[in-house]
Protein backbone atom coordinates (compact mmCIF):
# COMPACT_ATOMS: atom_id res chain seq x y z
CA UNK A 1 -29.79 -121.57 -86.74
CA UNK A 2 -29.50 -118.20 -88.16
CA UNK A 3 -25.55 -116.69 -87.75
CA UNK A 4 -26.52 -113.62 -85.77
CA UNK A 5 -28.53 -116.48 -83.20
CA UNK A 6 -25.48 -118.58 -83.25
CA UNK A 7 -23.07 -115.84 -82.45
CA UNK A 8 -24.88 -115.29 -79.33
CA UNK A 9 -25.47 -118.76 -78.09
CA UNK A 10 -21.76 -119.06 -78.50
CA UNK A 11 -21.04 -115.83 -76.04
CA UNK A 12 -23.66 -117.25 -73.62
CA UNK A 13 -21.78 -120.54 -73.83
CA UNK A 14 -18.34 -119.04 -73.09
CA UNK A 15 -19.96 -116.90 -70.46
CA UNK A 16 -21.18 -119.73 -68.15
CA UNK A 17 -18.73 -121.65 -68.38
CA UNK A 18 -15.53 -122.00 -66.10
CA UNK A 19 -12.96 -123.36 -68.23
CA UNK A 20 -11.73 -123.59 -71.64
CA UNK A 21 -14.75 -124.70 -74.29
CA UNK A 22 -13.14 -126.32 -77.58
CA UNK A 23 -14.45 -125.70 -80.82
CA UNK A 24 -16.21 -129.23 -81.18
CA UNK A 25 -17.93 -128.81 -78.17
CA UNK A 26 -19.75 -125.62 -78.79
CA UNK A 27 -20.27 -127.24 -82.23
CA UNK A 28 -21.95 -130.23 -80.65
CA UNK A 29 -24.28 -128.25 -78.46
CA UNK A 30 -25.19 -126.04 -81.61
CA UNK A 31 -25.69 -128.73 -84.11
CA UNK A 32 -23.34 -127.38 -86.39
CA UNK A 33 -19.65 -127.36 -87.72
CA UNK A 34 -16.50 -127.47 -86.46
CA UNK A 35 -15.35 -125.23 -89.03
CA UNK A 36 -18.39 -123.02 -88.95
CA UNK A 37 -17.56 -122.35 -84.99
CA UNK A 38 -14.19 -121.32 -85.89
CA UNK A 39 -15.52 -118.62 -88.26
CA UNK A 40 -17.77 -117.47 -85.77
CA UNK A 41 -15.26 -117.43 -83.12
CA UNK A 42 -13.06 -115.17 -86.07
CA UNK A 43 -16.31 -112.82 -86.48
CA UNK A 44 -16.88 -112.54 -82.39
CA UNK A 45 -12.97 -111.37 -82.28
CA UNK A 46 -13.52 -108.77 -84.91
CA UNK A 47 -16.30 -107.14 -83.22
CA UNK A 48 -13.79 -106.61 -80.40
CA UNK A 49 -15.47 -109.52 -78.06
CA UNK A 50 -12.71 -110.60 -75.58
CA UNK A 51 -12.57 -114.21 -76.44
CA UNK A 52 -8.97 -115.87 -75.69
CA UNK A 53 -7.95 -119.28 -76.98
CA UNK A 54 -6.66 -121.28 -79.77
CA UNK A 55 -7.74 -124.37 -81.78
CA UNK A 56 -7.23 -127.74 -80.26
CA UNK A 57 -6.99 -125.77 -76.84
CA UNK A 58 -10.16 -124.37 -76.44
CA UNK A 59 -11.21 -120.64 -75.87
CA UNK A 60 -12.70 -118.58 -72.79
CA UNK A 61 -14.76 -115.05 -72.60
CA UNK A 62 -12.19 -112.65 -70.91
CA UNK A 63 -13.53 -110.68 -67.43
CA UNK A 64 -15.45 -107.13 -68.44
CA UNK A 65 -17.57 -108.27 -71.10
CA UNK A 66 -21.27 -109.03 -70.41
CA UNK A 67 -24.29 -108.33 -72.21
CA UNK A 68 -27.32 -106.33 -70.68
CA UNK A 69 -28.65 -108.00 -67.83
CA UNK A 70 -32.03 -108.99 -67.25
CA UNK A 71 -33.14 -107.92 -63.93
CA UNK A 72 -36.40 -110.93 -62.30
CA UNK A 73 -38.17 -109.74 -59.09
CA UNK A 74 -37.86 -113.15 -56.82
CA UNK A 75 -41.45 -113.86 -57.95
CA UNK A 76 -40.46 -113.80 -61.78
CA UNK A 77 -37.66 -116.34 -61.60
CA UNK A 78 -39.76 -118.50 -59.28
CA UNK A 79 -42.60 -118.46 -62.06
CA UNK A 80 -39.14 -119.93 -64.28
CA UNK A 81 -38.20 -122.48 -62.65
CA UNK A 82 -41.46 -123.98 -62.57
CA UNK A 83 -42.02 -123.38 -66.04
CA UNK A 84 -38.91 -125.42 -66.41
CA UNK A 85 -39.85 -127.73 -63.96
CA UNK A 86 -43.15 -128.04 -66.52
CA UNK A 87 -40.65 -128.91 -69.36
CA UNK A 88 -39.44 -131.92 -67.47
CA UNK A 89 -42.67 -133.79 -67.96
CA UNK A 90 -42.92 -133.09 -71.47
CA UNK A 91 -40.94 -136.31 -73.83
CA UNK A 92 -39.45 -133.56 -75.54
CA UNK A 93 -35.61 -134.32 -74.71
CA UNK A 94 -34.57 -131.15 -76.84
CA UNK A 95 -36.70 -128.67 -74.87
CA UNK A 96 -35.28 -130.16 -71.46
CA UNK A 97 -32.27 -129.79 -72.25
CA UNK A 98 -33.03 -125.93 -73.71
CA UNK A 99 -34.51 -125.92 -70.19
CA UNK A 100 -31.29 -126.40 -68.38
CA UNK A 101 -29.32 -124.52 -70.27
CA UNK A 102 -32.27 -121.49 -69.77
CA UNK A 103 -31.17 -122.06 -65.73
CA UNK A 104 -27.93 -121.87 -66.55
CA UNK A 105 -27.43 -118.58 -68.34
CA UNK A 106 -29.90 -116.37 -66.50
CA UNK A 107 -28.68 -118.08 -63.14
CA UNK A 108 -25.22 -116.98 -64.18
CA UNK A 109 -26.19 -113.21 -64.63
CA UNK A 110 -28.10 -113.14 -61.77
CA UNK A 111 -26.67 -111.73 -58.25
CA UNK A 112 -27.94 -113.66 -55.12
CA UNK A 113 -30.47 -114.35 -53.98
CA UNK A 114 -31.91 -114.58 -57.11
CA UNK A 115 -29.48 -117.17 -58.60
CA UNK A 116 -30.30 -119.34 -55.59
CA UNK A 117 -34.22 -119.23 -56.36
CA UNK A 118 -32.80 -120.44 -59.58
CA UNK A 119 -30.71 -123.35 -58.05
CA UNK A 120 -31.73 -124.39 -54.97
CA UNK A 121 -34.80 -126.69 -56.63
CA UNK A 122 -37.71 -125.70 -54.30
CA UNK A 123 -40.12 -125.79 -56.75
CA UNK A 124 -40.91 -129.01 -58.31
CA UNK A 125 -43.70 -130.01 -60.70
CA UNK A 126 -45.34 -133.09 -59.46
CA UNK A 127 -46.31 -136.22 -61.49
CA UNK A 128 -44.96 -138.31 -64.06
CA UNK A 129 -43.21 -138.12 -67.40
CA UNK A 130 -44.58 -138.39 -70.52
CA UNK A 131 -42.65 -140.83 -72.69
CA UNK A 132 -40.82 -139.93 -76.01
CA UNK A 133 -42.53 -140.78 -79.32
CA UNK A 134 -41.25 -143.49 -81.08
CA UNK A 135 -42.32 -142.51 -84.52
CA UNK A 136 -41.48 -138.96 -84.54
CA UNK A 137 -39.29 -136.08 -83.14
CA UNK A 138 -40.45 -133.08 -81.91
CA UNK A 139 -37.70 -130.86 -82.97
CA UNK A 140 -38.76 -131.81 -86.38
CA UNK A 141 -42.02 -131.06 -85.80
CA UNK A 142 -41.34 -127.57 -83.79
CA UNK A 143 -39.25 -126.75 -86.93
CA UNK A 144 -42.31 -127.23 -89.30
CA UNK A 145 -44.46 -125.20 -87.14
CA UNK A 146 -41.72 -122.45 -87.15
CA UNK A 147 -41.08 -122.85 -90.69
CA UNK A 148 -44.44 -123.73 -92.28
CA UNK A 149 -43.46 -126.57 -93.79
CA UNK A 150 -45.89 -129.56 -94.70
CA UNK A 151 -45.24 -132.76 -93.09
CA UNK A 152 -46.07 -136.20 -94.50
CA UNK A 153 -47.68 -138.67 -91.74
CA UNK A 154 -48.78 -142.20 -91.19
CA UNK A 155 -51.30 -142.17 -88.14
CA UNK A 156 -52.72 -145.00 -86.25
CA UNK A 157 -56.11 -143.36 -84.80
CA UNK A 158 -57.91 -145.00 -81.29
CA UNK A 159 -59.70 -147.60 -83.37
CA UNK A 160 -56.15 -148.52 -85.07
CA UNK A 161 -56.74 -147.75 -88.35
CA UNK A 162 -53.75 -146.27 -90.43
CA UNK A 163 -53.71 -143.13 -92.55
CA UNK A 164 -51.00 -141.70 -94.90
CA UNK A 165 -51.58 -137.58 -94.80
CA UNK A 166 -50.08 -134.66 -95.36
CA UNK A 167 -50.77 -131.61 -92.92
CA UNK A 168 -50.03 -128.06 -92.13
CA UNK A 169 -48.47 -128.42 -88.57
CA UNK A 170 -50.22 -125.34 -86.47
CA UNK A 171 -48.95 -126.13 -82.93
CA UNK A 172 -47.90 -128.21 -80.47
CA UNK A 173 -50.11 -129.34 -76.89
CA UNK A 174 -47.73 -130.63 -74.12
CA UNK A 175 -50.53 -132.67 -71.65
CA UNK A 176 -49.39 -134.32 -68.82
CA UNK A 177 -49.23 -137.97 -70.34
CA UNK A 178 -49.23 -137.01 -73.99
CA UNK A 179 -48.85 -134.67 -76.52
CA UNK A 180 -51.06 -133.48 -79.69
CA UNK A 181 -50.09 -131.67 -82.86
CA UNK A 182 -52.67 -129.11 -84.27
CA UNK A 183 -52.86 -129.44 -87.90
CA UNK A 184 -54.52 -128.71 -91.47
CA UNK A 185 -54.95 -132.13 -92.50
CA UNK A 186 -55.33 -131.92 -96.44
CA UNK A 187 -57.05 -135.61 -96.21
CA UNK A 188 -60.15 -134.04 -94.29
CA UNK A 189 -59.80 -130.04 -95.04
CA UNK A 190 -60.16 -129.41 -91.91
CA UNK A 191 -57.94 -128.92 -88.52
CA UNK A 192 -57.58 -131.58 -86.77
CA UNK A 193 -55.79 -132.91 -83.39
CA UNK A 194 -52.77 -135.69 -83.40
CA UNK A 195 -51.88 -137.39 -81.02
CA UNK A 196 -47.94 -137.56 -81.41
CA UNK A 197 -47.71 -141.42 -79.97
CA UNK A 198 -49.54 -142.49 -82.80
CA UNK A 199 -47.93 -141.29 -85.28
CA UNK A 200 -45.76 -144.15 -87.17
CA UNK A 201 -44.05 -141.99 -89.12
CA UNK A 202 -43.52 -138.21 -89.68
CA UNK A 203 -41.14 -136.41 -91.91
CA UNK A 204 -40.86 -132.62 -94.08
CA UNK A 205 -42.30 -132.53 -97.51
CA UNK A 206 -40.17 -129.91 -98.96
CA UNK A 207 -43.54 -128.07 -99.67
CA UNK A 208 -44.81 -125.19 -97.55
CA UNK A 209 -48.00 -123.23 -96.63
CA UNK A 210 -46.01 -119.90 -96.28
CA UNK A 211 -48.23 -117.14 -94.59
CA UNK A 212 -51.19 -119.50 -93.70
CA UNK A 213 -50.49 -120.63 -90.24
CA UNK A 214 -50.97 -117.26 -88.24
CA UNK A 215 -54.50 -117.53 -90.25
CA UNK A 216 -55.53 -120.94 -89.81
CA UNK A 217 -53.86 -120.62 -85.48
CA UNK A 218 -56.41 -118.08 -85.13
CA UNK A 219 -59.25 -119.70 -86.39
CA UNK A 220 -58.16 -122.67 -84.26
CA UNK A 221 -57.79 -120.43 -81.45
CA UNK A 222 -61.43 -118.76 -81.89
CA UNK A 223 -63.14 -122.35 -82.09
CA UNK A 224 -61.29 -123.81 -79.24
CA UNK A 225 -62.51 -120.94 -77.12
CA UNK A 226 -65.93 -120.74 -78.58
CA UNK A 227 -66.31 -125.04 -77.96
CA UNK A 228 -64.26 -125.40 -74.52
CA UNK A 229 -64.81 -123.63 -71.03
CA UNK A 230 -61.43 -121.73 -70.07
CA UNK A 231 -60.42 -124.27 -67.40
CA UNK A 232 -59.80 -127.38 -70.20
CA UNK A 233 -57.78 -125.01 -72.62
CA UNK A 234 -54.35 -126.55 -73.11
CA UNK A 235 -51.10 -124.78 -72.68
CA UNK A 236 -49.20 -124.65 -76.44
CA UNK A 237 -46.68 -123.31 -77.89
């Protein structure tokens, strides 16, 4: 996470909550050091941002500081909380719990009603879960996407045959049971569709397609319209 991102998710931290957060905790939910929240916390306090606290104790934002608020007709945040709700039959554990803490910063900005359309769970998305992949995380592969970064596979495919390839993730399909990675497989030279439960294992390469993926997205994009009615297009991020 870049510093300027991580300065903010720290303020939006302090801002929802009610008490005291320590050092280790913001450094837990941010996935980085200890020490590195302490320098943060140092920069924050230069730039005149009220936060009041100590190490070992824990620190709070002080009353008067906000940041701009974003303003959601009732429609708007009802259209978030299902997309949320969405999230929650994904197996990505990272993006549900993104998704919760999403609630929990705009529902703390919001005045009510609004931050009870946020709260009250009226909305639900109905069906199962899908499960979490065994052989590969989807942070890791969100990160490669974002990055354009190869990634080094070993696939099972529906007949159970295994593959070792290396492919330029594209993007990710959340279905309802499952989910698929888009990808330039170099084995076939072609993009191709896989499915994350079969993947056995899935890790970075250190090697990177910089500047290709907007390129090869959009011819994705233009075939998958071109071959599939609207109605069966996934939704991907």
């Amino acid at each position: 996470m870049r510093k300027a991102s991580r300065l903010f998710e720290i303020i939006q931290i302090l801002r929802v909550s009610r008490s005291p957060v320590t050092a280790a905790d913001i450094a837990a939910q941010l996935e980085v050091t200890v020490r590195s929240i302490y320098r943060d916390i140092a920069a924050l306090q230069a730039m005149r941002v009220p936060i009041a606290g100590e190490r070992g104790i824990g620190y709070i934002l002080r009353p008067g500081f906000d940041l701009p608020p974003l303003m959601f007709s009732v429609e708007e945040t009802e259209a978030i909380v299902l997309g949320m709700a969405l999230i929650e039959r994904t197996g990505d554990r990272d993006l549900q719990k993104a998704s919760e803490r999403v609630v929990a910063k705009i529902a703390a900005a919001m005045p009510e009603p609004l931050r009870q359309a946020m709260t009250s769970r009226a909305l639900h998305a109905w069906g199962g879960s899908a499960p979490a992949p065994e052989g590969a995380e989807f942070k890791s592969i969100r990160t490669a996407i974002r990055d354009e970064e190869k990634l080094s596979i070993g696939y099972r495919d529906e007949a159970g045959v295994r593959t070792s390839r290396t492919v330029w993730p594209l993007a990710l399909i959340y279905y309802a049971g499952a989910a698929v990675v888009v990808a330039w497989c170099e084995l076939r030279q072609a993009i191709r569709n896989f499915r994350i439960d079969r993947l056995e294992s899935c890790a970075p390469t250190g090697e990177y397609f910089l500047k290709q993926g907007d390129r090869l997205r959009a011819a994705w994009i233009a075939g998958w319209r071109i071959n599939q009615p609207a109605s069966d297009r996934p939704v991907s991020i």
